[in-house]
Every structure is written in C-alpha cells, then in structure tokens.
PDB file of N, CA and C in Angstrom:
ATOM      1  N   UNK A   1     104.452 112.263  88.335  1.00  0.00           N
ATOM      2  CA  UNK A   1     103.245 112.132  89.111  1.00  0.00           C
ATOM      3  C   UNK A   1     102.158 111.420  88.307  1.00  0.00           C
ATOM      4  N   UNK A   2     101.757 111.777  87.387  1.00  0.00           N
ATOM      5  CA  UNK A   2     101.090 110.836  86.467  1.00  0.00           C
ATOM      6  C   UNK A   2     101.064 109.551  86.064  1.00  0.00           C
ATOM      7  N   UNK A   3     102.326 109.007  86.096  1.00  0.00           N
ATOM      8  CA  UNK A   3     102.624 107.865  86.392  1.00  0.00           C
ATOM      9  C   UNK A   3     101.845 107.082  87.436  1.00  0.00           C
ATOM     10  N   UNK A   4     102.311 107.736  88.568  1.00  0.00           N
ATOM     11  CA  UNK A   4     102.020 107.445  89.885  1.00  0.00           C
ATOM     12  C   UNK A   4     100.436 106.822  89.734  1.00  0.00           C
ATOM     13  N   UNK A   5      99.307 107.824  89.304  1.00  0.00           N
ATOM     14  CA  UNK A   5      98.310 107.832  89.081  1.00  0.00           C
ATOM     15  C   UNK A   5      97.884 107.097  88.527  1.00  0.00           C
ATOM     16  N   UNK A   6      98.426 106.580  87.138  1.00  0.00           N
ATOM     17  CA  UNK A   6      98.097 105.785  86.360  1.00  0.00           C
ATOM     18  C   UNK A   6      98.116 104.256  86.849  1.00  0.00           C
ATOM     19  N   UNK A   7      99.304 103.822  88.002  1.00  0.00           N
ATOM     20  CA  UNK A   7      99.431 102.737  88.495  1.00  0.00           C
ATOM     21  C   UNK A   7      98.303 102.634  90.233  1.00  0.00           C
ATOM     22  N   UNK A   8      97.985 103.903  90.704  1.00  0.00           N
ATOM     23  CA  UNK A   8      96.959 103.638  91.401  1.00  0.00           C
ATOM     24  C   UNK A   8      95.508 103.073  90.322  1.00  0.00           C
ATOM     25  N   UNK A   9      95.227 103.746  89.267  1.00  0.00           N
ATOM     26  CA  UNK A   9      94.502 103.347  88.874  1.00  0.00           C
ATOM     27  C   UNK A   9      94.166 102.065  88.489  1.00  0.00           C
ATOM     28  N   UNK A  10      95.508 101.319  87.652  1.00  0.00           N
ATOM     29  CA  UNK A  10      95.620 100.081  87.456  1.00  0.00           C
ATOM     30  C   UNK A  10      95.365  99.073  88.746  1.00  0.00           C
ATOM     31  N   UNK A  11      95.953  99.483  89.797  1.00  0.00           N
ATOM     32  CA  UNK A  11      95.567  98.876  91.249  1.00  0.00           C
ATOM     33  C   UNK A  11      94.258  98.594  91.826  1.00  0.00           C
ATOM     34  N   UNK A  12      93.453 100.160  91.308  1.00  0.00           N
ATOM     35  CA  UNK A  12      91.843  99.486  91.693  1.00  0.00           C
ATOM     36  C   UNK A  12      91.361  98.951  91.069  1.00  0.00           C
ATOM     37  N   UNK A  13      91.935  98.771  89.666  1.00  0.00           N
ATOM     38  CA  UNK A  13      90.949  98.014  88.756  1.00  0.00           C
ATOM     39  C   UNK A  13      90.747  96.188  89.026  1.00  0.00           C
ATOM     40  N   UNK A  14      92.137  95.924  89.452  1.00  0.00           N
ATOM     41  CA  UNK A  14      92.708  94.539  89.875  1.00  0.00           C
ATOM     42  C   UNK A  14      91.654  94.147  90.873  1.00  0.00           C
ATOM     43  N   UNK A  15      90.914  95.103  91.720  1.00  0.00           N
ATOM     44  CA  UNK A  15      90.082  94.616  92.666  1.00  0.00           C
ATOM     45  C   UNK A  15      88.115  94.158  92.287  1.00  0.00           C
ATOM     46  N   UNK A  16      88.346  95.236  91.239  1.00  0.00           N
ATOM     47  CA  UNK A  16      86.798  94.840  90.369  1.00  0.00           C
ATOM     48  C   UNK A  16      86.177  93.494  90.620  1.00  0.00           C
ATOM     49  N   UNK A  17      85.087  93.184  90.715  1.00  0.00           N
ATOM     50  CA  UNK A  17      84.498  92.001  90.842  1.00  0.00           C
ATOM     51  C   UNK A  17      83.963  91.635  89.233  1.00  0.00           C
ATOM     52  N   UNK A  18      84.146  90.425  88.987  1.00  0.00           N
ATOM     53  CA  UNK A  18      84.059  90.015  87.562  1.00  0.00           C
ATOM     54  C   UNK A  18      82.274  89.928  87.054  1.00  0.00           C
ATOM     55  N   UNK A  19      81.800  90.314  86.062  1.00  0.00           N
ATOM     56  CA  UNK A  19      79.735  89.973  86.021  1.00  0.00           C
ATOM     57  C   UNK A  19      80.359  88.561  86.013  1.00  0.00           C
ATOM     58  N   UNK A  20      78.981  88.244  86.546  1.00  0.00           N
ATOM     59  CA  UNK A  20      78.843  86.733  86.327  1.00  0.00           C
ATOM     60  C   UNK A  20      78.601  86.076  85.007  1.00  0.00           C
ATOM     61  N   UNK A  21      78.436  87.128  83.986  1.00  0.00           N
ATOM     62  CA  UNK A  21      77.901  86.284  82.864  1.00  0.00           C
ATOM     63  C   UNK A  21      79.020  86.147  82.404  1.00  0.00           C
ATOM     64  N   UNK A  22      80.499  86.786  82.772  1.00  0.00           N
ATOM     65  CA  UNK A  22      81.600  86.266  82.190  1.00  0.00           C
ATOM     66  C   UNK A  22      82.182  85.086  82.090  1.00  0.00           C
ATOM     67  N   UNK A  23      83.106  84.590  81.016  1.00  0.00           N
ATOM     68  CA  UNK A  23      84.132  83.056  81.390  1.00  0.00           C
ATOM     69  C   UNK A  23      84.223  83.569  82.447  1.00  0.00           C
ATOM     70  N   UNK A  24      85.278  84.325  82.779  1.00  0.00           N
ATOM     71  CA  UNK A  24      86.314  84.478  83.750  1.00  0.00           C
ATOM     72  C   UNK A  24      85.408  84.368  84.651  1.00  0.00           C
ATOM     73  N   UNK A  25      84.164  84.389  85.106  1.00  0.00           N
ATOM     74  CA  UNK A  25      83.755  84.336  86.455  1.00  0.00           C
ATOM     75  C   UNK A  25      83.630  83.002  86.723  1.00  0.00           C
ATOM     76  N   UNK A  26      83.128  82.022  85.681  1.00  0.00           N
ATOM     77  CA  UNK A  26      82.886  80.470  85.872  1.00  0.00           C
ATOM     78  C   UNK A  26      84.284  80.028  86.267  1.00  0.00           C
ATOM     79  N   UNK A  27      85.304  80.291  85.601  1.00  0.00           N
ATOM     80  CA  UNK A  27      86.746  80.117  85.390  1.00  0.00           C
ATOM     81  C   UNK A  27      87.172  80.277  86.791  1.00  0.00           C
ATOM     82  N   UNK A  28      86.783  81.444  87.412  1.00  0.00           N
ATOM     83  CA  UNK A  28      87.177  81.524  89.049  1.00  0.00           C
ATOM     84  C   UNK A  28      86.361  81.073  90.057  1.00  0.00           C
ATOM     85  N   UNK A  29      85.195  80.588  89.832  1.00  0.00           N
ATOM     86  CA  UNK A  29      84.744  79.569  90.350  1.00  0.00           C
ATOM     87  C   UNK A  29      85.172  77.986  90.663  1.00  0.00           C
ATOM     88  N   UNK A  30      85.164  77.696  89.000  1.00  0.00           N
ATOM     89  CA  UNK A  30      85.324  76.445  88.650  1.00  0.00           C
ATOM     90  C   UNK A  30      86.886  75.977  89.676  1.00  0.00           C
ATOM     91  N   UNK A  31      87.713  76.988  90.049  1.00  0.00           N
ATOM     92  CA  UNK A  31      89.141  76.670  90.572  1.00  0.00           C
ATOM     93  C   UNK A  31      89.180  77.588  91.927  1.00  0.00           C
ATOM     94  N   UNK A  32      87.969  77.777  92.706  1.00  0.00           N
ATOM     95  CA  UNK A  32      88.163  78.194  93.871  1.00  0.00           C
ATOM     96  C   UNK A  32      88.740  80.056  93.929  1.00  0.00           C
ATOM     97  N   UNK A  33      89.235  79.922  92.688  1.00  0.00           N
ATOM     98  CA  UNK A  33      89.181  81.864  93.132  1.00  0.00           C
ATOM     99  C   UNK A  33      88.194  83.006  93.343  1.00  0.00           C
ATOM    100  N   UNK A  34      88.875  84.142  94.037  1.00  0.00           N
ATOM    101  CA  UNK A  34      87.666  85.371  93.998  1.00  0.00           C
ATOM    102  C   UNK A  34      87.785  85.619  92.542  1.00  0.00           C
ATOM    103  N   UNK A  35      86.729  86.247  92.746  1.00  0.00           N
ATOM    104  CA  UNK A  35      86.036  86.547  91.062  1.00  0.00           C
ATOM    105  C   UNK A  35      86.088  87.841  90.640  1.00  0.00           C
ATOM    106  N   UNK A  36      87.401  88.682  90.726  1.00  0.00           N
ATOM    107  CA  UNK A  36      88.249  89.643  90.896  1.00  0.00           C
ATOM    108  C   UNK A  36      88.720  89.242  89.653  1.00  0.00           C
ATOM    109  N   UNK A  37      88.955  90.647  88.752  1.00  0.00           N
ATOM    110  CA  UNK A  37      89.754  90.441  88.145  1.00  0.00           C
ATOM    111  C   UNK A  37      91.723  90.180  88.548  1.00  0.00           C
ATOM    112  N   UNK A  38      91.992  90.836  89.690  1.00  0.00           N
ATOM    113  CA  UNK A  38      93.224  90.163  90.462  1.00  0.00           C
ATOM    114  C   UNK A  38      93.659  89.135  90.251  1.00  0.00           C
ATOM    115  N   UNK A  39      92.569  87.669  90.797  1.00  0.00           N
ATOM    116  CA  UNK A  39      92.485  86.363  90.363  1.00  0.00           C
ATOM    117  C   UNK A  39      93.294  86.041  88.986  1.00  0.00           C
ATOM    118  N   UNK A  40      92.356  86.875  87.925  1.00  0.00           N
ATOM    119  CA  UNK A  40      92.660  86.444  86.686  1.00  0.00           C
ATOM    120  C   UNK A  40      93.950  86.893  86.384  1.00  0.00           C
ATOM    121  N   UNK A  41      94.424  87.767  86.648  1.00  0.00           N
ATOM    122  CA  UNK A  41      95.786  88.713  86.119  1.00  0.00           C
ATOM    123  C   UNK A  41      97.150  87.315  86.922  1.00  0.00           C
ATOM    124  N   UNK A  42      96.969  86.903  87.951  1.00  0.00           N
ATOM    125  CA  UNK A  42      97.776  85.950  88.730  1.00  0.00           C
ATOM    126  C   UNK A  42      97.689  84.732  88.080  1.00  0.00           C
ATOM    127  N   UNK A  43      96.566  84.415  87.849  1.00  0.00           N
ATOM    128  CA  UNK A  43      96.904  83.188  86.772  1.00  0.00           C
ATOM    129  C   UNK A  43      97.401  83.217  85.478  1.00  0.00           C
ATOM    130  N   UNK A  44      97.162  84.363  85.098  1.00  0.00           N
ATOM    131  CA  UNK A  44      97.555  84.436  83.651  1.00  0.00           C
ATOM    132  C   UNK A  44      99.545  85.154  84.046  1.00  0.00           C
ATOM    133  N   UNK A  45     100.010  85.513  84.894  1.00  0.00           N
ATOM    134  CA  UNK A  45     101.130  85.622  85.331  1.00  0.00           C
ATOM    135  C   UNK A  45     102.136  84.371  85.673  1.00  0.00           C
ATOM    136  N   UNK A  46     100.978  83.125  86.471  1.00  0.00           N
ATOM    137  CA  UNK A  46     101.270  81.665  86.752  1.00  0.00           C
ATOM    138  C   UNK A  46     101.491  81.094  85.363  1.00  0.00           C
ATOM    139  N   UNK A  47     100.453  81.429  84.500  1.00  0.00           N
ATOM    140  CA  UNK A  47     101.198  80.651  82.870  1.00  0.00           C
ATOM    141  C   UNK A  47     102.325  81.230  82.210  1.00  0.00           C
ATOM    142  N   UNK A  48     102.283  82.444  82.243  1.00  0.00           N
ATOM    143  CA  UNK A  48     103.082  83.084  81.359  1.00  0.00           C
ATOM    144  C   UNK A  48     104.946  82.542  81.783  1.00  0.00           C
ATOM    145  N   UNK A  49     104.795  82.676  83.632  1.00  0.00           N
ATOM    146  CA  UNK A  49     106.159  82.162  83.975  1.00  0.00           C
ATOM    147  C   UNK A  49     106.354  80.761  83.389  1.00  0.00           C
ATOM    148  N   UNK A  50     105.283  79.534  83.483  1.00  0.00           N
ATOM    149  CA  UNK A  50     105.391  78.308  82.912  1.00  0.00           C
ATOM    150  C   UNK A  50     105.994  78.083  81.808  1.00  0.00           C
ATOM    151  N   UNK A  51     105.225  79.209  80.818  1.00  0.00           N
ATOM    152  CA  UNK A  51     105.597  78.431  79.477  1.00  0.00           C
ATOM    153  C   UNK A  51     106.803  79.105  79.054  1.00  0.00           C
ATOM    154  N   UNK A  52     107.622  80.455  79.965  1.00  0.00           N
ATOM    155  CA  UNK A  52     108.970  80.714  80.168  1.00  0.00           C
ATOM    156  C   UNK A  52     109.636  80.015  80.277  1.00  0.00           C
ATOM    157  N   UNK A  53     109.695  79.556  81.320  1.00  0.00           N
ATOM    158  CA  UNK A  53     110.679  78.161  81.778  1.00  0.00           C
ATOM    159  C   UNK A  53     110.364  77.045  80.600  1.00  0.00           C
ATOM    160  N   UNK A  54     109.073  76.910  80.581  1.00  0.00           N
ATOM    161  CA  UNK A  54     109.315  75.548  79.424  1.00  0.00           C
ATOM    162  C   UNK A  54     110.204  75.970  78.217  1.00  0.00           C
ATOM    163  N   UNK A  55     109.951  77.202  77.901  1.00  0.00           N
ATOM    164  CA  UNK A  55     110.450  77.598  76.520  1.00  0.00           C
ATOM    165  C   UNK A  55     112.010  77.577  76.341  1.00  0.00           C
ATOM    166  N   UNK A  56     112.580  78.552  77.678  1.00  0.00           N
ATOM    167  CA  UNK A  56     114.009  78.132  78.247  1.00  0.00           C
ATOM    168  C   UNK A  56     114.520  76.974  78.488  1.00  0.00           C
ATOM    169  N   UNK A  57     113.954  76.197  78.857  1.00  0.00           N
ATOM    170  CA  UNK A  57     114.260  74.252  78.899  1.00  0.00           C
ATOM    171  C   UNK A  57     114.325  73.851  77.994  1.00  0.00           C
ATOM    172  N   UNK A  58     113.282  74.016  77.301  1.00  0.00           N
ATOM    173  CA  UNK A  58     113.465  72.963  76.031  1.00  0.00           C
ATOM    174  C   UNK A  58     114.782  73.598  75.150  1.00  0.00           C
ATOM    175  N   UNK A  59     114.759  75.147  74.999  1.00  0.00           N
ATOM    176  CA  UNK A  59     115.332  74.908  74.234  1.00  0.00           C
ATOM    177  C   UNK A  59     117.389  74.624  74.928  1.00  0.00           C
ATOM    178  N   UNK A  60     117.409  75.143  75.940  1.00  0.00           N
ATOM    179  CA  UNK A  60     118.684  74.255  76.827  1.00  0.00           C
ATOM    180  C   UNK A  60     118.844  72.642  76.255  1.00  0.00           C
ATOM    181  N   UNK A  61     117.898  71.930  76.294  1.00  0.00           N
ATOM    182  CA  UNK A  61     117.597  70.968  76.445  1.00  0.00           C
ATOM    183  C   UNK A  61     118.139  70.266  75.041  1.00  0.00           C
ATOM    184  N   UNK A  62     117.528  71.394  73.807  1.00  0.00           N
ATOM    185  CA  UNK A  62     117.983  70.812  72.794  1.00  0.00           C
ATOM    186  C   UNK A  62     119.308  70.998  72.191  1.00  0.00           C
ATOM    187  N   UNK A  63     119.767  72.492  72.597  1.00  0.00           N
ATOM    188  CA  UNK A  63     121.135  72.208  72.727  1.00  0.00           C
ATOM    189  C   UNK A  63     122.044  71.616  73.089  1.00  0.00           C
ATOM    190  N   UNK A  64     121.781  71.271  74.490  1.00  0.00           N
ATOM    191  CA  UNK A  64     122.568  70.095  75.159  1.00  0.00           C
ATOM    192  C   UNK A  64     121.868  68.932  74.149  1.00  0.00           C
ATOM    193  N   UNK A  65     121.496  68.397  74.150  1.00  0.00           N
ATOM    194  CA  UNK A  65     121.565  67.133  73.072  1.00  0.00           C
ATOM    195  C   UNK A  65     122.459  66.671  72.436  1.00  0.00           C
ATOM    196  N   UNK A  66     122.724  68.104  71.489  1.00  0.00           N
ATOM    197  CA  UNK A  66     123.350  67.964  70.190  1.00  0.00           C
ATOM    198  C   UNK A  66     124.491  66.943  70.454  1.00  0.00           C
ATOM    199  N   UNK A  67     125.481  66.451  69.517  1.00  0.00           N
ATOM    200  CA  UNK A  67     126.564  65.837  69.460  1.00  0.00           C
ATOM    201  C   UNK A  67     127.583  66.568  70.071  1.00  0.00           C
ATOM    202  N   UNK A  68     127.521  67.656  69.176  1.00  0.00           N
ATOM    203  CA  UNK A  68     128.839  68.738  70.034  1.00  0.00           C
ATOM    204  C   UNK A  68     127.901  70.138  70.445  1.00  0.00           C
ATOM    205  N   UNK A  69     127.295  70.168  71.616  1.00  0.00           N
ATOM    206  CA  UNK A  69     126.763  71.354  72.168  1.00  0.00           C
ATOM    207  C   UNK A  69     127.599  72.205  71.749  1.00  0.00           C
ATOM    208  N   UNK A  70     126.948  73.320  71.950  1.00  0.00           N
ATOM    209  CA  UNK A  70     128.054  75.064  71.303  1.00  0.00           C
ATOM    210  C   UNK A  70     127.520  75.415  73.066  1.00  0.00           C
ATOM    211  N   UNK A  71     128.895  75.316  73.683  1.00  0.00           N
ATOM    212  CA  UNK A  71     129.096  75.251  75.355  1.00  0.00           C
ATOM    213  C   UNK A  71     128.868  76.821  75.506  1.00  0.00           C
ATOM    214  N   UNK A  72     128.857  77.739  74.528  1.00  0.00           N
ATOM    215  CA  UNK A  72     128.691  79.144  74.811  1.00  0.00           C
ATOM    216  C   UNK A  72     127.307  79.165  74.933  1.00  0.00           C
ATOM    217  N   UNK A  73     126.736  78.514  73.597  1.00  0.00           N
ATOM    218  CA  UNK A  73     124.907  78.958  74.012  1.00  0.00           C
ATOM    219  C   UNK A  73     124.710  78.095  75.266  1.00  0.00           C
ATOM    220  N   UNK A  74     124.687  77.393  75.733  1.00  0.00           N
ATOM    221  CA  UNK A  74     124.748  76.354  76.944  1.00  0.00           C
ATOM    222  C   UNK A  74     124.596  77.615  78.001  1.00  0.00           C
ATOM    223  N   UNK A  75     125.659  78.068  78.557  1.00  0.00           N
ATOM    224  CA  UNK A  75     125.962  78.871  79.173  1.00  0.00           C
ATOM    225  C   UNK A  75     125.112  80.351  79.303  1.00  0.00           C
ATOM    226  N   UNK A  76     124.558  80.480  77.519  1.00  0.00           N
ATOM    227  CA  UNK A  76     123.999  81.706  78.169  1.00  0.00           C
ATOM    228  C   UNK A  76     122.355  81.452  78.377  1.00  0.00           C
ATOM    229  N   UNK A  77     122.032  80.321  77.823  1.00  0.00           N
ATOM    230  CA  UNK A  77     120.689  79.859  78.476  1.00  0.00           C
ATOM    231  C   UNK A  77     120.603  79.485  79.858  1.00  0.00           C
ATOM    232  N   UNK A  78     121.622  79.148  80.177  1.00  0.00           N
ATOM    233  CA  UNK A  78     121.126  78.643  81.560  1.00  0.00           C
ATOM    234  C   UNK A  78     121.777  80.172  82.519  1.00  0.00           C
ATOM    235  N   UNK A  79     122.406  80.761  81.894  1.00  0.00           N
ATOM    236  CA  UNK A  79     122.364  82.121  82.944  1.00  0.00           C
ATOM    237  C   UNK A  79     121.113  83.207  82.553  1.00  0.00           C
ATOM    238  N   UNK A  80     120.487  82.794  81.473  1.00  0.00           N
ATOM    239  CA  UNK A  80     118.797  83.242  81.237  1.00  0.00           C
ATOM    240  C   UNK A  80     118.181  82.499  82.344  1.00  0.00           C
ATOM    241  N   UNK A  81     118.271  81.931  82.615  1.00  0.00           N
ATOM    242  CA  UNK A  81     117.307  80.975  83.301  1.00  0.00           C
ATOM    243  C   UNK A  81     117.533  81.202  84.706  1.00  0.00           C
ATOM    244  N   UNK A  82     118.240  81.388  84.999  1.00  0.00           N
ATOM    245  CA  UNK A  82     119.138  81.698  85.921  1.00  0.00           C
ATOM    246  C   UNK A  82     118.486  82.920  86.297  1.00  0.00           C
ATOM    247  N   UNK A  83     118.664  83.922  85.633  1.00  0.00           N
ATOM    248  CA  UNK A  83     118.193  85.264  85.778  1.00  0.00           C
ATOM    249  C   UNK A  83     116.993  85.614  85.979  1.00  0.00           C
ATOM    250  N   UNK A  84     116.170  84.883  85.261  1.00  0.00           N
ATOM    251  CA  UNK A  84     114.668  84.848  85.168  1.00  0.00           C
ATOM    252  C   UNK A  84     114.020  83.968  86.172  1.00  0.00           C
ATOM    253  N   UNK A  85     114.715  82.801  86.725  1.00  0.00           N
ATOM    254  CA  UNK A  85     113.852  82.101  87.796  1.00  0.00           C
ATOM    255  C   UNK A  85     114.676  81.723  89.112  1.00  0.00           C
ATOM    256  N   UNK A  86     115.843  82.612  89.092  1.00  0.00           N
ATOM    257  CA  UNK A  86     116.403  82.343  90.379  1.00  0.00           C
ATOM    258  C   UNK A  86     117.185  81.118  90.968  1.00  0.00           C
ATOM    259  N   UNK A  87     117.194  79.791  89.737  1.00  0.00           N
ATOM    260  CA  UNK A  87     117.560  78.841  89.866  1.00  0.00           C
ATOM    261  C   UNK A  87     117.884  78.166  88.861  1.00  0.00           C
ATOM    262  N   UNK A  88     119.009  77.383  88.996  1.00  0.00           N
ATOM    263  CA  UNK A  88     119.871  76.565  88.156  1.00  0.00           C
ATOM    264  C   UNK A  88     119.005  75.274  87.420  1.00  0.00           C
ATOM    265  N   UNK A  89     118.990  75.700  86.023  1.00  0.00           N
ATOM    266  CA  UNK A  89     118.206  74.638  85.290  1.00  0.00           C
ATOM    267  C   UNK A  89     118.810  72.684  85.359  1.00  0.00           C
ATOM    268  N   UNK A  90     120.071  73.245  85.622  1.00  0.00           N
ATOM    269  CA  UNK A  90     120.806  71.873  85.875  1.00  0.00           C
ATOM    270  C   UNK A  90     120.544  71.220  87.107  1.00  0.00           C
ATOM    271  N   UNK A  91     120.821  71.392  87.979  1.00  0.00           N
ATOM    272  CA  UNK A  91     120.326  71.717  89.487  1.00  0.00           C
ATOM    273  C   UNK A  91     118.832  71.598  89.725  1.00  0.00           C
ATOM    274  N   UNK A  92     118.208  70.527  90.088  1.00  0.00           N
ATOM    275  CA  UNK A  92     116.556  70.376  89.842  1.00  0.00           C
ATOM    276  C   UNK A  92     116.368  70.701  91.092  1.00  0.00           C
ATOM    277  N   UNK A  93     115.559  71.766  91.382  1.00  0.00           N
ATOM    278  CA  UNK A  93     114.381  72.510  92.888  1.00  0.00           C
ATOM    279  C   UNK A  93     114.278  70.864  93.579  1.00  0.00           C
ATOM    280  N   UNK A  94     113.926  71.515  94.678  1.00  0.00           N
ATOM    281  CA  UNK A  94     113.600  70.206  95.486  1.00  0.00           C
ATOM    282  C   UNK A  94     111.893  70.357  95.478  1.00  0.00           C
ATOM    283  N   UNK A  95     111.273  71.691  95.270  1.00  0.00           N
ATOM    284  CA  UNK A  95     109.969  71.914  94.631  1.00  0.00           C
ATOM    285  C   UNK A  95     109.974  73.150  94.432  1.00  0.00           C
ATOM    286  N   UNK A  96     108.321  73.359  94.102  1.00  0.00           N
ATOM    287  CA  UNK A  96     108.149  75.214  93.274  1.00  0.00           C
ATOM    288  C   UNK A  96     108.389  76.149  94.280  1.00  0.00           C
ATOM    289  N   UNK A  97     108.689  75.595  95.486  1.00  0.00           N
ATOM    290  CA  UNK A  97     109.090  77.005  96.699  1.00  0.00           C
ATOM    291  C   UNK A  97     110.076  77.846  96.601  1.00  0.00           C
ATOM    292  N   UNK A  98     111.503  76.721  95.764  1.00  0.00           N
ATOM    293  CA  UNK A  98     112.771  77.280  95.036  1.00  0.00           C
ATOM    294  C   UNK A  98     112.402  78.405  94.158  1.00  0.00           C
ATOM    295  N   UNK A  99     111.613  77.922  93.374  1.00  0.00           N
ATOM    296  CA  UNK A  99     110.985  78.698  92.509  1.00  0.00           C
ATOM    297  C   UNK A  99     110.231  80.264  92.551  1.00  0.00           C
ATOM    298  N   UNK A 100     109.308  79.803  93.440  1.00  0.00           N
ATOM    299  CA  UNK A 100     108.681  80.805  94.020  1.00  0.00           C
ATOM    300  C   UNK A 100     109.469  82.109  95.033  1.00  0.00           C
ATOM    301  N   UNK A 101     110.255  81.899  95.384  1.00  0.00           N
ATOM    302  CA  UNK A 101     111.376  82.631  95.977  1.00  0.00           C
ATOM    303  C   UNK A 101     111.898  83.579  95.262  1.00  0.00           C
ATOM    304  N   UNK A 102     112.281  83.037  94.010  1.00  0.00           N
ATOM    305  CA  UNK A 102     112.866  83.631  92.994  1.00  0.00           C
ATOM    306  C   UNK A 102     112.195  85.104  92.759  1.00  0.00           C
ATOM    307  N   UNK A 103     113.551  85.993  92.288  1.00  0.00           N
ATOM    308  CA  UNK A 103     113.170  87.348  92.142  1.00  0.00           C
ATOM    309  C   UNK A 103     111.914  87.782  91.308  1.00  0.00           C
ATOM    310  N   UNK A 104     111.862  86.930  90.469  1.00  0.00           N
ATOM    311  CA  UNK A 104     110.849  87.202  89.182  1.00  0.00           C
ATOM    312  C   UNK A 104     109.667  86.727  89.994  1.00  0.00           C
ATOM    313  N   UNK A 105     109.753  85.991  90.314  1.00  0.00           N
ATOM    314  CA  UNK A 105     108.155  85.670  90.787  1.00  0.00           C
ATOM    315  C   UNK A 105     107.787  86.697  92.069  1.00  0.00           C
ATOM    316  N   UNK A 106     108.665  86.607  92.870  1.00  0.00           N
ATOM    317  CA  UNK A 106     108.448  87.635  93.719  1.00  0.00           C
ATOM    318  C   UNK A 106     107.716  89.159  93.575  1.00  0.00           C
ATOM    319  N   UNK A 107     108.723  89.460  92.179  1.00  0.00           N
ATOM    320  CA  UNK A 107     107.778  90.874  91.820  1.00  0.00           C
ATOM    321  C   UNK A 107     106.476  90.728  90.885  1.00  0.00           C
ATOM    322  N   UNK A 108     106.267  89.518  90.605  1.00  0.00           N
ATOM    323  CA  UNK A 108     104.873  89.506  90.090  1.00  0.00           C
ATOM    324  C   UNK A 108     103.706  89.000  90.691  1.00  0.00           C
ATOM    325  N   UNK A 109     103.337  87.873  91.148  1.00  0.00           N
ATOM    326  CA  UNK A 109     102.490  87.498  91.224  1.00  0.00           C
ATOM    327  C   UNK A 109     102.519  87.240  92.861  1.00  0.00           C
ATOM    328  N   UNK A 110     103.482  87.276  93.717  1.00  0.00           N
ATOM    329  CA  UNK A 110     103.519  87.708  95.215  1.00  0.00           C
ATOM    330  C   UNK A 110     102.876  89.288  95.559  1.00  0.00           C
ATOM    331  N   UNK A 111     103.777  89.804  94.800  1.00  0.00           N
ATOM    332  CA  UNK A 111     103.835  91.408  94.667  1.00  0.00           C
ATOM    333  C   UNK A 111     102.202  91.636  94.801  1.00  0.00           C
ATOM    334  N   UNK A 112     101.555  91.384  93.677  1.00  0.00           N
ATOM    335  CA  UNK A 112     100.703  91.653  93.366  1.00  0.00           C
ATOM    336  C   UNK A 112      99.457  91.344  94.244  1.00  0.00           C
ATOM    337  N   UNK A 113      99.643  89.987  94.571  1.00  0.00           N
ATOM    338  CA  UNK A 113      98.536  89.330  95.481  1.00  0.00           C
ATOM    339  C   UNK A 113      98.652  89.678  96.677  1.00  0.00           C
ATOM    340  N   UNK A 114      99.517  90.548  97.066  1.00  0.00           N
ATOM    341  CA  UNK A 114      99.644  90.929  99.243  1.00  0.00           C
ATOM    342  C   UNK A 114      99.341  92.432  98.813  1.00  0.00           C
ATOM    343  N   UNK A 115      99.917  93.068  97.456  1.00  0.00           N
ATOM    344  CA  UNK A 115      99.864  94.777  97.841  1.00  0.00           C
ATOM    345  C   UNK A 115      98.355  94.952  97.047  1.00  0.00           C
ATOM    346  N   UNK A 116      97.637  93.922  96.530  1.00  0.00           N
ATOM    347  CA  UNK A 116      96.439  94.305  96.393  1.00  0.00           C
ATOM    348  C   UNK A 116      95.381  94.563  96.978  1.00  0.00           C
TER     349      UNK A 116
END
C-alpha cells in the first residue's frame, strides 16, 4: 500500500505548475509547452530514448563495420534494440510512429502524458 501512495504522490507532483523565474519555465515556453513540471519529465524521457537508440546504433554500427563483424555481438545488439524500441535497427521505420508504438515508449512518455 505504500507504494501505491508513494506513486499517487509522484503523480500530483507531475501536475505542479513551474515559478516563472525558473529555466524550465522559459524552456516550456520557448517550445510551446505547459509549464508543468509533466512537460519537463516527457522531454527529458524524449532525450533519454534518443540518445538510447543513438548509443545502440552507433555502437551496431561499429561493429558491423569491422572487417570480420563478431555476428554474435551483431545479433545481440540488434535484439537490444529490438527489445527496447520495438523495431528492427536494420529495417529503417518508415517514420517515428514505428517508433512511437513501440512498447518502451508506450509505457513512458504516452503512459504518462494521457494518465496524467
């Protein structure tokens, strides 16, 4: 039960309105958001998946390079990737909707922005 509690709590906090004398309030201005801390937690969820995937790519990326890839790490990066964004790194999205679909995003930053 405490649990429970602890994540209602976290829930109202997401709704707080930001002071204005904060970055974060210019910051959600400057790009059209409410000035909720919500806002901020979703963008900073929008980077964190980014520089996932970048981090997973590149380094796919540099493995495959090599002369003689090691076809095992091959394999288990792209079933990381796989796992984490719902879609085949080989296999290019036709756009971020592929993406966005994906389980991981789904429970974060969907999740978050409708049950808030």
């Amino acid at each position: 039960m405490e649990y429970i509690e602890k994540l209602k709590e976290i829930a109202q906090n997401l709704l707080f309105y930001i002071d204005e004398k904060k970055e974060a309030y210019k910051f959600c201005q400057d790009n059209g958001f409410e000035p909720v801390i919500l806002s901020i937690t979703i963008e900073r969820l929008n980077r964190a998946g980014e520089k996932i995937k970048a981090d997973i790519q590149a380094e796919f990326d540099a493995e495959n390079s090599k002369k003689k890839p090691n076809q095992e790490k091959l394999v288990e990066l792209r079933e990381k990737y796989i796992r984490v964004f719902g879609v085949d790194p080989v296999v290019k999205p036709q756009d971020d909707k592929e993406i966005q679909q994906s389980s991981f995003y789904g429970l974060t930053v969907e999740y978050i922005a409708n049950k808030g």
